[in-house]
C-alpha atoms as a PDB file:
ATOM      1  CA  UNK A   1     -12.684 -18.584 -22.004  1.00  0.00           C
ATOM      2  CA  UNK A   2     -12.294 -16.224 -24.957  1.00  0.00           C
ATOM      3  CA  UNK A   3      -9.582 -13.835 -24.981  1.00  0.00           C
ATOM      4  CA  UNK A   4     -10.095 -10.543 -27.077  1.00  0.00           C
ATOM      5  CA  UNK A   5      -6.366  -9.748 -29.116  1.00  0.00           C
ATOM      6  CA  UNK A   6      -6.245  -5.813 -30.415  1.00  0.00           C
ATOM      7  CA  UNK A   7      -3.274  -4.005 -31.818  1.00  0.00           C
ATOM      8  CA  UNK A   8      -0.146  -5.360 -33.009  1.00  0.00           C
ATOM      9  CA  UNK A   9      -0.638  -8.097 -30.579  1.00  0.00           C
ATOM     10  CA  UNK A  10      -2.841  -9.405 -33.332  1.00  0.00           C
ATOM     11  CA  UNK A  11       0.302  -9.925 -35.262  1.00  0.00           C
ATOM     12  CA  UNK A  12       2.027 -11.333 -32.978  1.00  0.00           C
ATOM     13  CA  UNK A  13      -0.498 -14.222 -31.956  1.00  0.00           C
ATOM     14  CA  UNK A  14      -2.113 -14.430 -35.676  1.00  0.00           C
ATOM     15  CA  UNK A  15      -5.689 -14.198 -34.625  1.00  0.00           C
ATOM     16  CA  UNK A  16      -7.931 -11.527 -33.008  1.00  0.00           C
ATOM     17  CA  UNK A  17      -9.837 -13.901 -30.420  1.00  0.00           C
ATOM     18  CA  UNK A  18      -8.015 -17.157 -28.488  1.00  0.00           C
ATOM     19  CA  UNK A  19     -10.409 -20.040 -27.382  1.00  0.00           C
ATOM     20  CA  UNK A  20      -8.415 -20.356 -24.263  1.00  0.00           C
ATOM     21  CA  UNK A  21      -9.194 -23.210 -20.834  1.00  0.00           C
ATOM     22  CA  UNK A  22     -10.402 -20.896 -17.624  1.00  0.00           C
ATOM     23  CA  UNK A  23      -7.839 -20.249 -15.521  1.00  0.00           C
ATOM     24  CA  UNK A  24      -8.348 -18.598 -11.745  1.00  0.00           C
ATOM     25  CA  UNK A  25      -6.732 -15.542 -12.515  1.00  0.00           C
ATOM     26  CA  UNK A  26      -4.871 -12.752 -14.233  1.00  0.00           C
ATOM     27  CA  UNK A  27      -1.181 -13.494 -13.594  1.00  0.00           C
ATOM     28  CA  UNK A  28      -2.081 -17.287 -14.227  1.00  0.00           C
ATOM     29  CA  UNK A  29      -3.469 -16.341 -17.666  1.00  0.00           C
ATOM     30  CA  UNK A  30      -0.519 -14.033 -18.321  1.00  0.00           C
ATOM     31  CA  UNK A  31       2.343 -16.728 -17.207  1.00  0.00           C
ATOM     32  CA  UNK A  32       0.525 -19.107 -19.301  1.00  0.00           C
ATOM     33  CA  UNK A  33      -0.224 -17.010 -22.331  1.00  0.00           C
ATOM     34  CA  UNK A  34       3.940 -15.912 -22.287  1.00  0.00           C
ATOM     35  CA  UNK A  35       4.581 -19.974 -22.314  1.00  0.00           C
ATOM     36  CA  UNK A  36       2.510 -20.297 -25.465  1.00  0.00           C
ATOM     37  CA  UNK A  37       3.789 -17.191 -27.155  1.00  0.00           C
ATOM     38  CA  UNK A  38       7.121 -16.657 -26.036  1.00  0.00           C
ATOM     39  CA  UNK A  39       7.202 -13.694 -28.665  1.00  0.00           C
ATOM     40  CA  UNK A  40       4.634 -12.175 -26.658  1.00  0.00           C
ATOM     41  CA  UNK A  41       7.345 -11.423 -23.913  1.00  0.00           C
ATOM     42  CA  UNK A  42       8.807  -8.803 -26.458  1.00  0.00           C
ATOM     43  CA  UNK A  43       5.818  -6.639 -26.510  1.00  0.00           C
ATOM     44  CA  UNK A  44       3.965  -4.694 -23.591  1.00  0.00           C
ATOM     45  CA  UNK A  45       0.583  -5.342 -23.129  1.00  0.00           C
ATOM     46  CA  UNK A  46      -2.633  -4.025 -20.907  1.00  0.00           C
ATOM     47  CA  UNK A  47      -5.164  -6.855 -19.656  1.00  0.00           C
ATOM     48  CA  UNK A  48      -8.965  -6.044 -19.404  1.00  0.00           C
ATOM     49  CA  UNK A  49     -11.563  -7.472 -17.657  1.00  0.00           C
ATOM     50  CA  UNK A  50     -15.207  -6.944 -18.678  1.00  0.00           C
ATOM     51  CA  UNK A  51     -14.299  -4.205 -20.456  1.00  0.00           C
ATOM     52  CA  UNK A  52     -12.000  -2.379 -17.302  1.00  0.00           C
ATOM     53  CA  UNK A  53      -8.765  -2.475 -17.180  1.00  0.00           C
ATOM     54  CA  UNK A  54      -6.456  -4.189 -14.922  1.00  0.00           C
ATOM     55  CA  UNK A  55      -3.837  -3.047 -12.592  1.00  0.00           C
ATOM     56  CA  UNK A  56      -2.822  -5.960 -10.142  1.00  0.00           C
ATOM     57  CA  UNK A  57      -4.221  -9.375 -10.171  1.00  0.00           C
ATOM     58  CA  UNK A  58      -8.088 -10.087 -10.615  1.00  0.00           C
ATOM     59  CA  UNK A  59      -9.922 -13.172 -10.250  1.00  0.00           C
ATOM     60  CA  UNK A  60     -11.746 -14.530 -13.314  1.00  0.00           C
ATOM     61  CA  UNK A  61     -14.843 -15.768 -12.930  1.00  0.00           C
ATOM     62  CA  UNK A  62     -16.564 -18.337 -15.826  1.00  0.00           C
ATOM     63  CA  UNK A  63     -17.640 -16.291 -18.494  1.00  0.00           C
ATOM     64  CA  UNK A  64     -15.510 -13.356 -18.061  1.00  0.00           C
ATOM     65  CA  UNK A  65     -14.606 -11.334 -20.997  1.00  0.00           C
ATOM     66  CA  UNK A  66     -10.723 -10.892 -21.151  1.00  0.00           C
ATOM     67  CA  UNK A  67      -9.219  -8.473 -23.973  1.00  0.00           C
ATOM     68  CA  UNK A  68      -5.192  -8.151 -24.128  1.00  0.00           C
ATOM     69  CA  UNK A  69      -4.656  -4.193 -25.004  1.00  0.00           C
ATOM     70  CA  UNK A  70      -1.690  -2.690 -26.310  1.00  0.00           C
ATOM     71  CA  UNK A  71      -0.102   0.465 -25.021  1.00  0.00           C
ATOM     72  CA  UNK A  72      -1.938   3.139 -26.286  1.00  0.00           C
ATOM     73  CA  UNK A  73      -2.177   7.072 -25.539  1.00  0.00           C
ATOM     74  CA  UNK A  74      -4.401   9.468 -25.468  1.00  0.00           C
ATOM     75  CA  UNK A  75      -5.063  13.115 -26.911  1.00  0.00           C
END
């Protein structure tokens, strides 16, 4: 699976796109993306799925597109 990185997250994980092994869903993804970036526990960040974003926990089917978001607001 590739994961999409925007923001200051970019900083955070050094790259803009993770190669990462599919996982069955969001909070799996998130739990194991916190293990492998423990830095990424300091910063809040939105998860979308095929371009919508996420709420609650989603399934992720193969071949989903996944993009990790930070907080952002509108004007």
């Amino acid at each position: 699976m590739e994961i999409l990185v925007f923001g200051q997250l970019t900083d955070v994980l050094q790259t803009s796109r993770l190669s990462w092994p599919e996982v069955a869903d969001t909070d799996t993804l998130r739990q194991q993306l916190l293990e492998a970036y423990p830095a990424l526990a300091q910063h809040s960040f939105l998860v979308a799925v095929n371009q919508q974003m996420i709420s609650s926990n989603t399934t992720l089917v193969p071949g989903a597109e996944v993009a990790l978001l930070p907080p952002f607001s509108g004007g």
